[in-house]
N, C-alpha and C. Protein backbone atom coordinates (compact mmCIF):
# COMPACT_ATOMS: atom_id res chain seq x y z
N UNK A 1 0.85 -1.18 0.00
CA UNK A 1 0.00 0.00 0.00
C UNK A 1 0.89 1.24 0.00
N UNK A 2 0.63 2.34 -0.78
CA UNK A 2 1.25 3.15 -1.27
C UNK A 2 1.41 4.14 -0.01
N UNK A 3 2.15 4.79 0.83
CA UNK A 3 1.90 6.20 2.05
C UNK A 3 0.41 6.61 1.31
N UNK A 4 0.40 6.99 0.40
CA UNK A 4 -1.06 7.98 -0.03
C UNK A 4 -2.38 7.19 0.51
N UNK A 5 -2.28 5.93 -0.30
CA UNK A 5 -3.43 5.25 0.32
C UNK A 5 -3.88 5.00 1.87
N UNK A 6 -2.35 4.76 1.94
CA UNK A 6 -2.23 4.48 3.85
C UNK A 6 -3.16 5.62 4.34
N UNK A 7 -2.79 6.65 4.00
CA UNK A 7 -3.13 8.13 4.80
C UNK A 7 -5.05 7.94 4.31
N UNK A 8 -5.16 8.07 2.94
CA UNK A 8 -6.43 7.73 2.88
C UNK A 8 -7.67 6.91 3.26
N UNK A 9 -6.53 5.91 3.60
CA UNK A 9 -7.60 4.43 4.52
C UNK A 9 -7.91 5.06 5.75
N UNK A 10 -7.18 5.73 6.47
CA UNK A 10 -7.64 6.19 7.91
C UNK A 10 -8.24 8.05 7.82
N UNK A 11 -8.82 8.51 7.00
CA UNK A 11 -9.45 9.39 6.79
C UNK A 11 -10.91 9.14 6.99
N UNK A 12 -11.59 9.98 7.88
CA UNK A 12 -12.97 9.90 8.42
C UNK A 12 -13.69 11.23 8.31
N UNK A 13 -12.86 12.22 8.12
CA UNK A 13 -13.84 13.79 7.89
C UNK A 13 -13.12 14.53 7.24
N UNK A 14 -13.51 15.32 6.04
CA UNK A 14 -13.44 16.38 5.20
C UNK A 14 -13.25 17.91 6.12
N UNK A 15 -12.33 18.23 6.22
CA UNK A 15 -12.20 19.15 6.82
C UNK A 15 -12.30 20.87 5.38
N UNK A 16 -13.67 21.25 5.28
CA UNK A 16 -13.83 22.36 4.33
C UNK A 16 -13.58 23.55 4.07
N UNK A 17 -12.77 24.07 3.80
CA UNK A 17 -12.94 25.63 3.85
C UNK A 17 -14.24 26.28 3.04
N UNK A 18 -14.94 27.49 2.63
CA UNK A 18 -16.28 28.02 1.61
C UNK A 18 -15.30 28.52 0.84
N UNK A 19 -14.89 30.12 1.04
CA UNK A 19 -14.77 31.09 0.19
C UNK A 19 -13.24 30.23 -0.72
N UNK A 20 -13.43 30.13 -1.75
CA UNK A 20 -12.15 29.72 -2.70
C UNK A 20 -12.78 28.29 -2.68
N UNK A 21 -13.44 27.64 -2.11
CA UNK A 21 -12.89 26.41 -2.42
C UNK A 21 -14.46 25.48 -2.52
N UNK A 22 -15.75 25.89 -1.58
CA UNK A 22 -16.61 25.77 -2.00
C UNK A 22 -17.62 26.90 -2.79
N UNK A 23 -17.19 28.19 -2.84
CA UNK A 23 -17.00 28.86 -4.02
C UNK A 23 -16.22 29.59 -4.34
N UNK A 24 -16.63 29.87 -5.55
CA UNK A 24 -15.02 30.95 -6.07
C UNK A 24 -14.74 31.70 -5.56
N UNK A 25 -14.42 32.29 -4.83
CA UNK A 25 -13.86 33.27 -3.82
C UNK A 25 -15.03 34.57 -4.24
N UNK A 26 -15.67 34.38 -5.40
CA UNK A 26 -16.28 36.02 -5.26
C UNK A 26 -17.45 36.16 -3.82
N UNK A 27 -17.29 37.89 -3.76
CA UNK A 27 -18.07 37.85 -2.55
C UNK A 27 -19.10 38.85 -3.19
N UNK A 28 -20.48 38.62 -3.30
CA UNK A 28 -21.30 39.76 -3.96
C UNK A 28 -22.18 40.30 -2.62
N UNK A 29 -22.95 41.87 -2.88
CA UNK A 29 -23.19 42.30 -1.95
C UNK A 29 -25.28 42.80 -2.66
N UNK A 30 -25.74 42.60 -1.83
CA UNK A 30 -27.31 43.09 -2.79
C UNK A 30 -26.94 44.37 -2.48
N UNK A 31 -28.13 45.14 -2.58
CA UNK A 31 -28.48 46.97 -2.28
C UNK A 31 -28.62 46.97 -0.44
N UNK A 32 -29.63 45.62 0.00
CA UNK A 32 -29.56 45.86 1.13
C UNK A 32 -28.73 45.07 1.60
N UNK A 33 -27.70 45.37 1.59
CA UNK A 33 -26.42 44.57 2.45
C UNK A 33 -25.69 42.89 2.26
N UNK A 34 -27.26 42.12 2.30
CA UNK A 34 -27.23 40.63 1.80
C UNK A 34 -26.32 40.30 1.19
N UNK A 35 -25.25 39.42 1.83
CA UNK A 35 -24.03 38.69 1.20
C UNK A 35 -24.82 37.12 0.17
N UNK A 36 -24.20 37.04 -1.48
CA UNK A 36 -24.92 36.08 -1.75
C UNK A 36 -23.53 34.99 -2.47
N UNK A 37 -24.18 34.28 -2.39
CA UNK A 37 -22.55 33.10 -2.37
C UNK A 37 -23.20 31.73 -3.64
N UNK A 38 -22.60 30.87 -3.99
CA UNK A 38 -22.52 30.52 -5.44
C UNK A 38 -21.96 29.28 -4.74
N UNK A 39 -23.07 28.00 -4.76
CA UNK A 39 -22.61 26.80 -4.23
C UNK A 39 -22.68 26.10 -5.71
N UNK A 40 -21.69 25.15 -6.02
CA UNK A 40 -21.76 23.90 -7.12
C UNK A 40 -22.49 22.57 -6.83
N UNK A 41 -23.77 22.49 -7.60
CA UNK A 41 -24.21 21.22 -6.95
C UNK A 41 -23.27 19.96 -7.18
N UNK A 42 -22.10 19.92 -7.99
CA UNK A 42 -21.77 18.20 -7.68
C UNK A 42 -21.19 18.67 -6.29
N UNK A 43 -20.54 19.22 -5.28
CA UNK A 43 -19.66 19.34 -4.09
C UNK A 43 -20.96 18.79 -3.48
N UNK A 44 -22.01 19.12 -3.41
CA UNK A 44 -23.07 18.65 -2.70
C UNK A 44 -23.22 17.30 -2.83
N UNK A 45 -23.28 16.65 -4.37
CA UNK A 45 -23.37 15.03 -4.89
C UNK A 45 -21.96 14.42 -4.50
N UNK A 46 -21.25 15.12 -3.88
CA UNK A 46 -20.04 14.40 -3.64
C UNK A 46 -19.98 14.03 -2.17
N UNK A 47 -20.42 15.07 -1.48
CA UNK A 47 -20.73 15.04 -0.21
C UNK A 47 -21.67 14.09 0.46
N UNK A 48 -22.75 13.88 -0.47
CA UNK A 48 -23.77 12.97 -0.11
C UNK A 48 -23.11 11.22 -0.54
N UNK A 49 -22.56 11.09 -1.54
CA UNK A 49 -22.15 10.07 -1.57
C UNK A 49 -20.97 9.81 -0.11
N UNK A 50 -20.22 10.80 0.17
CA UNK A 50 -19.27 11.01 1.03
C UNK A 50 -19.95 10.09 2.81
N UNK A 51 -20.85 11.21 2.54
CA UNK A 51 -21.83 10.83 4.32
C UNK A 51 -22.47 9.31 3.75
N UNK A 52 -23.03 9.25 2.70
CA UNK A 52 -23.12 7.96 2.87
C UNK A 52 -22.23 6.49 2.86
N UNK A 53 -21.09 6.75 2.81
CA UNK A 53 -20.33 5.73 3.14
C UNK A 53 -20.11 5.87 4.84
N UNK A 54 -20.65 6.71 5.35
CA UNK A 54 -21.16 6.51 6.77
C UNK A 54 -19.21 7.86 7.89
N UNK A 55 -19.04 8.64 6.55
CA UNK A 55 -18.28 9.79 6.91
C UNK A 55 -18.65 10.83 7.03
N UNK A 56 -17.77 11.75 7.50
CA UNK A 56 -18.44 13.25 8.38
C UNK A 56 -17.87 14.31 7.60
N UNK A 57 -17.78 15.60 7.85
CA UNK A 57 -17.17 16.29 6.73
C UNK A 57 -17.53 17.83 8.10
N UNK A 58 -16.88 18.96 7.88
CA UNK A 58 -16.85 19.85 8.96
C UNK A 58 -16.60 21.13 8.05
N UNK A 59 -17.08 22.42 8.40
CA UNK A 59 -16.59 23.49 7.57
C UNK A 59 -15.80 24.33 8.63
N UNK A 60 -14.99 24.94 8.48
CA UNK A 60 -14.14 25.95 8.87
C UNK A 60 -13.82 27.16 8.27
N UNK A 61 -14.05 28.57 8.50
CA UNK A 61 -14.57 29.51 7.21
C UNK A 61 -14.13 30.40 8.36
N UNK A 62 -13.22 31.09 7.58
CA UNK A 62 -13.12 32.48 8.31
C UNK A 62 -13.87 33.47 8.33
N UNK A 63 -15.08 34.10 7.32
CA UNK A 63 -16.03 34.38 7.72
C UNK A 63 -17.36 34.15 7.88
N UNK A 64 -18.13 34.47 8.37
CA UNK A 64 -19.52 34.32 8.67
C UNK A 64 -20.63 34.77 7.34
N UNK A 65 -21.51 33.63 7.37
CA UNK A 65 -22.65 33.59 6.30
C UNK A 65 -24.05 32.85 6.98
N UNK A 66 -24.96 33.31 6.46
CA UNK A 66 -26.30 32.47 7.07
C UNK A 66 -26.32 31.62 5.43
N UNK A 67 -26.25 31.93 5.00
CA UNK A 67 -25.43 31.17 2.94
C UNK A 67 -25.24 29.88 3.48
N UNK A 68 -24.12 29.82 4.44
CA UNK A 68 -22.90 28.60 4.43
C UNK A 68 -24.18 27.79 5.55
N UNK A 69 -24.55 28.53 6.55
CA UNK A 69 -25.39 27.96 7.33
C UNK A 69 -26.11 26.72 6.85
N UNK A 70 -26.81 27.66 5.94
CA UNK A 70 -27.84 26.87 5.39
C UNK A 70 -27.59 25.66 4.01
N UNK A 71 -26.38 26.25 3.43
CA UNK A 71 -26.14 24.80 2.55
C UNK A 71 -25.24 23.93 3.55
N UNK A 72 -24.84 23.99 4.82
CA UNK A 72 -23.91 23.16 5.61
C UNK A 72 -25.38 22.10 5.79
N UNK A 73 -26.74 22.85 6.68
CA UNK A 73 -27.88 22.26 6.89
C UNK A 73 -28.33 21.44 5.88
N UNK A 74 -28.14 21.65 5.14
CA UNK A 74 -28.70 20.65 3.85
C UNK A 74 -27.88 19.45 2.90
N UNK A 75 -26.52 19.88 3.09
CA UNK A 75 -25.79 18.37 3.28
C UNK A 75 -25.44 17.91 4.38
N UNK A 76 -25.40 18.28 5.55
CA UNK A 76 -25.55 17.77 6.57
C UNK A 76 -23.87 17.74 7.01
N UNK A 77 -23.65 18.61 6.97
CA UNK A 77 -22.36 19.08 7.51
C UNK A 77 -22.19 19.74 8.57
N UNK A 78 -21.51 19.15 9.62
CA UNK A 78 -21.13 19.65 11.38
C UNK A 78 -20.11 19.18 11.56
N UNK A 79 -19.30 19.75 12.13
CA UNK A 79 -19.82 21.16 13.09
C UNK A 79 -19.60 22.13 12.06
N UNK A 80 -19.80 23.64 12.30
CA UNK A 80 -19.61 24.59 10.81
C UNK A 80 -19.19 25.22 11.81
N UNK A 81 -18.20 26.01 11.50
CA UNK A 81 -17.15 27.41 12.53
C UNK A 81 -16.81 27.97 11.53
N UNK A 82 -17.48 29.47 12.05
CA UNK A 82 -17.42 30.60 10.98
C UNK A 82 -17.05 31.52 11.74
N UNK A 83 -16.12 32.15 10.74
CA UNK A 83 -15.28 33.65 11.19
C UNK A 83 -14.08 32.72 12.33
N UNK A 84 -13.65 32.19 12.01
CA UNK A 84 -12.55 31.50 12.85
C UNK A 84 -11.41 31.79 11.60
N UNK A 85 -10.09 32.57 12.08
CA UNK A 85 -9.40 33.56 11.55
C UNK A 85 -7.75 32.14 11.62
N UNK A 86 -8.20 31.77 12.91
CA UNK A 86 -6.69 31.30 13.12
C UNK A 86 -7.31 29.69 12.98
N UNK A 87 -7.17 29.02 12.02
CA UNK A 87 -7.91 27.68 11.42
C UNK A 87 -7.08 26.19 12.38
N UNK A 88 -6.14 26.64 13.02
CA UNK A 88 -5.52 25.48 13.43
C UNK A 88 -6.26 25.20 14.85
N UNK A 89 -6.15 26.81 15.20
CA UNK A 89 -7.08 26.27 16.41
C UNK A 89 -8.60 25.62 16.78
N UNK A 90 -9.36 25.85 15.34
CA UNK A 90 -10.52 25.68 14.71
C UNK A 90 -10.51 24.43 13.91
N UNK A 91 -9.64 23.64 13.49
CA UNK A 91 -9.40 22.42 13.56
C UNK A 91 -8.85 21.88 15.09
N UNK A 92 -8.56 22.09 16.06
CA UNK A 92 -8.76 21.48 17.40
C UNK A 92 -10.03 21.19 18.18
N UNK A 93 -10.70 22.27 17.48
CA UNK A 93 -12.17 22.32 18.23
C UNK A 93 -13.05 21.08 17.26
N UNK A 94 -12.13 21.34 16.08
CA UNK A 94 -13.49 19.95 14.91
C UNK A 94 -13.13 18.97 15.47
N UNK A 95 -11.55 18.57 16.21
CA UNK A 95 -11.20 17.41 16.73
C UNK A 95 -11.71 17.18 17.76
N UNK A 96 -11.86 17.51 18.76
CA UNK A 96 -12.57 17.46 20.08
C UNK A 96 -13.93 17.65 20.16
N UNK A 97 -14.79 18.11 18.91
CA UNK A 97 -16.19 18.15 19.09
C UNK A 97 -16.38 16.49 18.24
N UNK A 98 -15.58 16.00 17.74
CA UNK A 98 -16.05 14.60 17.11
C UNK A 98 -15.35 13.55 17.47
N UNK A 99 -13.73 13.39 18.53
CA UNK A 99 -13.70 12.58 18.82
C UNK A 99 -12.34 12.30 18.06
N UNK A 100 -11.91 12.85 16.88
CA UNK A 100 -11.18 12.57 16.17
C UNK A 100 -9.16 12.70 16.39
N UNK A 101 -8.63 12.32 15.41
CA UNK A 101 -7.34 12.60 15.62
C UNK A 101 -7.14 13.38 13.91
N UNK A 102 -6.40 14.23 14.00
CA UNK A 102 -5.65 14.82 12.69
C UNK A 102 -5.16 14.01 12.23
N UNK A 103 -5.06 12.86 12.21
CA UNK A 103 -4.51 11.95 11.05
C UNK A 103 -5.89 11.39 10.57
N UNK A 104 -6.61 11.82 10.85
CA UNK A 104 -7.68 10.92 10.28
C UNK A 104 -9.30 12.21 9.43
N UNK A 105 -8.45 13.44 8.91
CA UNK A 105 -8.75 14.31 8.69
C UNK A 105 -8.38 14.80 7.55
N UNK A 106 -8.95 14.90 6.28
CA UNK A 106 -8.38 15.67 5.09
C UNK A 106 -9.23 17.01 4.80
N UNK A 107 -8.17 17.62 4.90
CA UNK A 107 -8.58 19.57 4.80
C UNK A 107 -7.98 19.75 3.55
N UNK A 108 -9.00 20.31 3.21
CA UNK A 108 -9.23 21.47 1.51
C UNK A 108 -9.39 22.98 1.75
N UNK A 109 -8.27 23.34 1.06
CA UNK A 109 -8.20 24.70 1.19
C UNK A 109 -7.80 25.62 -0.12
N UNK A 110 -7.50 27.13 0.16
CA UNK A 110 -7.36 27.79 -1.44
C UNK A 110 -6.21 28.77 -0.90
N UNK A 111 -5.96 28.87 0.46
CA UNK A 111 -5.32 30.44 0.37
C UNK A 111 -4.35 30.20 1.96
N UNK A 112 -3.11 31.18 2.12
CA UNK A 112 -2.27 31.06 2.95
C UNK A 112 -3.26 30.82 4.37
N UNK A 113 -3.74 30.96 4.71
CA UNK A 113 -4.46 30.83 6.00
C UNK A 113 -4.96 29.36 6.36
N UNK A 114 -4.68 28.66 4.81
CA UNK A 114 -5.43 26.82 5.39
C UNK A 114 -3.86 26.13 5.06
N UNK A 115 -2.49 26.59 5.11
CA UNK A 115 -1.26 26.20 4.67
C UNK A 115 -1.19 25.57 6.48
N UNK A 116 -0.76 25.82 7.85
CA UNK A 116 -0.87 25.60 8.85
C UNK A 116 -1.75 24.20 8.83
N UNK A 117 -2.78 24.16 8.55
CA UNK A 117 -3.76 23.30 9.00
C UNK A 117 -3.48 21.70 7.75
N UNK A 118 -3.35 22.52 7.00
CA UNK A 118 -2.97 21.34 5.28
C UNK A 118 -1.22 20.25 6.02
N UNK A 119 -0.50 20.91 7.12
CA UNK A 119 0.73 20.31 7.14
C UNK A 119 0.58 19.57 8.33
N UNK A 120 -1.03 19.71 9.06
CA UNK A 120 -1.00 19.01 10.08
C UNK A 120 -1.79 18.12 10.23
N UNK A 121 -2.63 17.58 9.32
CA UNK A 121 -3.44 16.71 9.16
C UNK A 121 -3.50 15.60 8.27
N UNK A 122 -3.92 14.44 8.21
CA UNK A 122 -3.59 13.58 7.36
C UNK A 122 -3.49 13.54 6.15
N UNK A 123 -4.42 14.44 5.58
CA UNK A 123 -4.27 14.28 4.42
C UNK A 123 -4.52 15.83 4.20
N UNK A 124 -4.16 16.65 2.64
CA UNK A 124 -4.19 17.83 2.43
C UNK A 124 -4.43 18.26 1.15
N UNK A 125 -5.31 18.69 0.80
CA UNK A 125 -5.54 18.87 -0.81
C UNK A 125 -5.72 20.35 -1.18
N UNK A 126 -5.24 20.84 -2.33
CA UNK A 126 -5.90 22.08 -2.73
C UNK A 126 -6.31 22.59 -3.68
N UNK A 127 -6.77 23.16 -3.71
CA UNK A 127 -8.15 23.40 -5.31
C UNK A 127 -7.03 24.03 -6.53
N UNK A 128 -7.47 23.63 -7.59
CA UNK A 128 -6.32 24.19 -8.70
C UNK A 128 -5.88 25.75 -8.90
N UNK A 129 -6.71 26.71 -8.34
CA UNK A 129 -6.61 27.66 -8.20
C UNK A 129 -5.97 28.40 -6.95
N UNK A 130 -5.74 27.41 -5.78
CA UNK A 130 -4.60 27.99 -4.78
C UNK A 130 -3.51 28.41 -4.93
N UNK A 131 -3.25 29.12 -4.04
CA UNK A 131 -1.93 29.84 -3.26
C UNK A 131 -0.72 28.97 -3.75
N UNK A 132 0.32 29.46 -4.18
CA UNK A 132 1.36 28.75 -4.48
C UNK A 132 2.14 27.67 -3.07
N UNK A 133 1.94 28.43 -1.83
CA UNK A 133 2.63 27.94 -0.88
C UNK A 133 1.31 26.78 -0.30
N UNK A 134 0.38 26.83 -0.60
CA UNK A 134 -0.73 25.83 -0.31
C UNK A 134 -0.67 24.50 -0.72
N UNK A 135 -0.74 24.83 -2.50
CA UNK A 135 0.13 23.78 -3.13
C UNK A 135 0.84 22.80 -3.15
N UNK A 136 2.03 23.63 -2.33
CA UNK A 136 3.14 22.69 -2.71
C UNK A 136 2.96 22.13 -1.19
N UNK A 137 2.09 22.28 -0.08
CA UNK A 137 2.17 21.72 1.30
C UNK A 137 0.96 20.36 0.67
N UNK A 138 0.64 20.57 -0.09
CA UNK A 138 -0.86 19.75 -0.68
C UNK A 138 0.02 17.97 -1.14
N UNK A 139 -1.25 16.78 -0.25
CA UNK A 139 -0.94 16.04 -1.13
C UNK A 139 -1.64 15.60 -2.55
N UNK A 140 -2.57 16.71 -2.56
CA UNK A 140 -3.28 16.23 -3.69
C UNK A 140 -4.17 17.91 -4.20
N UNK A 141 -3.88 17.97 -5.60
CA UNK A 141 -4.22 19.37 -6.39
C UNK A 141 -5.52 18.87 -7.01
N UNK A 142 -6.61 19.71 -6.91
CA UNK A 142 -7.59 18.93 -7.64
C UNK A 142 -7.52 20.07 -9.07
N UNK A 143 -8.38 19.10 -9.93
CA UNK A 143 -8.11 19.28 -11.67
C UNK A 143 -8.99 20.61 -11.47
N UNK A 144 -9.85 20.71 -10.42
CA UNK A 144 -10.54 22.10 -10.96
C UNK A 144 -10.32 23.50 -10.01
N UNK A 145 -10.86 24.66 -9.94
CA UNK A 145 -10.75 25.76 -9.50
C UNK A 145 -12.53 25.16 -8.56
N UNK A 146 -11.52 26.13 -7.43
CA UNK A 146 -12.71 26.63 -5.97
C UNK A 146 -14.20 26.77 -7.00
N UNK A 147 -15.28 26.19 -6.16
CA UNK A 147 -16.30 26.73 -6.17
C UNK A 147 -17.02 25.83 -8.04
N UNK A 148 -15.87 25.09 -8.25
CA UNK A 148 -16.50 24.36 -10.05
C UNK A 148 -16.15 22.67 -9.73
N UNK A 149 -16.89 22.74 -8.33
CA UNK A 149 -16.60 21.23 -8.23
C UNK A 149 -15.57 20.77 -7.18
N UNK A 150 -14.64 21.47 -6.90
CA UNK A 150 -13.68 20.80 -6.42
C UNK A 150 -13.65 19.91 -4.97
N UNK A 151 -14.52 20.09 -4.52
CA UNK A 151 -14.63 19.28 -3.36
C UNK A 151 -15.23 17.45 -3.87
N UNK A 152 -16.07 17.53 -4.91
CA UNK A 152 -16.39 16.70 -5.49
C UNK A 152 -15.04 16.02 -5.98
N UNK A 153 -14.46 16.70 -6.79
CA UNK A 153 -13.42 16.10 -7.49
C UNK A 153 -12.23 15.95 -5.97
N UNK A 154 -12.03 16.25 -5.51
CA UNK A 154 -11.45 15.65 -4.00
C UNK A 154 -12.02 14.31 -3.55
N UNK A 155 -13.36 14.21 -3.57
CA UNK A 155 -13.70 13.08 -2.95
C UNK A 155 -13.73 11.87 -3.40
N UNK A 156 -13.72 12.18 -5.10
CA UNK A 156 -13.29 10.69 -5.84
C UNK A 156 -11.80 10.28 -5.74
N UNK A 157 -11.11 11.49 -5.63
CA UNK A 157 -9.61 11.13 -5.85
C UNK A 157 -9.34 10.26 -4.01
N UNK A 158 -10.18 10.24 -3.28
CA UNK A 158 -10.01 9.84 -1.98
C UNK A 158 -10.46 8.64 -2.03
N UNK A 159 -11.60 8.20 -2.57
CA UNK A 159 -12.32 6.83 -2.76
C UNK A 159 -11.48 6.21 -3.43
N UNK A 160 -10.65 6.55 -4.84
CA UNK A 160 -9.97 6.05 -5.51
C UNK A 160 -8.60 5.01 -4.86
N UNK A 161 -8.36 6.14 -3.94
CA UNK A 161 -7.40 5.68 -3.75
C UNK A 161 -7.21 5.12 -2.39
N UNK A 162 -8.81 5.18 -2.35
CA UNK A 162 -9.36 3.82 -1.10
C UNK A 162 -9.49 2.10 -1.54
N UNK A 163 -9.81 2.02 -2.76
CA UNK A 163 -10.50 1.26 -3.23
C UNK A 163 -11.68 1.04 -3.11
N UNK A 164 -12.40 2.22 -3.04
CA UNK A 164 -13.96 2.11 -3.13
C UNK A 164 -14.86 2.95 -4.08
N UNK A 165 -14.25 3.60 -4.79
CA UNK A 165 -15.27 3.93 -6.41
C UNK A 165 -15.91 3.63 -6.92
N UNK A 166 -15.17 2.29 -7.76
CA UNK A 166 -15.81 1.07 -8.32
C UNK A 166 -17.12 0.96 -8.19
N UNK A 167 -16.91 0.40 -6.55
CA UNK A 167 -17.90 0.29 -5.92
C UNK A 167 -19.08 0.90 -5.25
N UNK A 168 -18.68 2.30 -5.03
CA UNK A 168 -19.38 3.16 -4.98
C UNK A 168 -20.74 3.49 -6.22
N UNK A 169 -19.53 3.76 -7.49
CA UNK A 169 -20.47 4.14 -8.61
C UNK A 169 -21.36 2.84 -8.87
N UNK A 170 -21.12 1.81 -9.40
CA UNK A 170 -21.18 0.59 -9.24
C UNK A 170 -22.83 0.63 -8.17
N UNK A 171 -22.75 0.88 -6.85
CA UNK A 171 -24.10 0.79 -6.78
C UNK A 171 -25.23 1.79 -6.74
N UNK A 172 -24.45 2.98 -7.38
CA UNK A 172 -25.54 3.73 -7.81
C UNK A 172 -26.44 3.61 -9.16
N UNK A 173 -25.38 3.09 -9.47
CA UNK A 173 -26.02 2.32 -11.00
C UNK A 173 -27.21 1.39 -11.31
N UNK A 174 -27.36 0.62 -9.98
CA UNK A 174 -28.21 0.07 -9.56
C UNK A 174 -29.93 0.49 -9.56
């Protein structure tokens, strides 16, 4: 078994960043104030296949949205910590609210602020459109840019190299 896989066999929660990575980093504003944000439905179809292999997935977002709230509520993503600035310590709290160890944790990120958290956890991926220094801490670059999938395309490259795709797709086909 390859280190990659190794690290992937003992992975149990998606550790998420929003802005860059479950969407494109743009931030739009209405007339009355209303922040509005741009979710990709496969990250959602990826996610659901994700929880249903009976895994957890957590967001960590440096700022605050009732947006993120509410698409966290609807794939069923917990714990969600928003406006948490310093992410390592905000990955201690995802560890201790679920029980978990950082080796058993893969965080997706886009920008210097998830570089800390990407070198301390089992596994580390970053959207094709990250930070150069993100990157290169990354064990795995996904083929697309924040916010066009990429959490999706993270989660096959994780199954893959679980040995459970196949099988996955395989019984959706069903």
């Amino acid at each position: 078994m390859s280190d990659l896989a190794g690290r992937a066999a003992k992975i149990e929660l998606l550790l998420l960043d929003v802005d860059g990575v479950l969407t494109d980093g743009s931030i739009v504003y209405t007339d009355e104030g209303a922040e509005l944000k741009r979710f990709h439905v496969r990250d959602g179809s990826g996610l659901k296949l994700w929880h249903g292999l009976g895994k957890r997935s957590a967001i960590v977002s440096g700022r605050r949205s009732k947006a993120v709230e509410r698409r966290a509520a609807e794939l069923g993503v917990a714990p969600v910590l928003q406006g948490r600035d310093d992410k390592l310590s905000a990955l201690d709290a995802v560890l201790a609210a679920t029980g978990l160890r950082a080796d058993q944790v893969c965080a997706i990120g886009d920008d210097l602020p998830d570089v800390p958290v990407a070198r301390r956890v089992g596994l580390a991926a970053a959207v094709a459109d990250a930070c150069p220094e993100l990157r290169a801490a990354a064990h795995y670059v996904t083929a697309v840019s924040g916010g066009r999938g990429a959490v999706r395309d993270l989660i096959e490259w994780l199954l893959k190299l679980r040995g459970e795709w196949d099988r996955v797709v395989g019984e959706l086909k069903k």
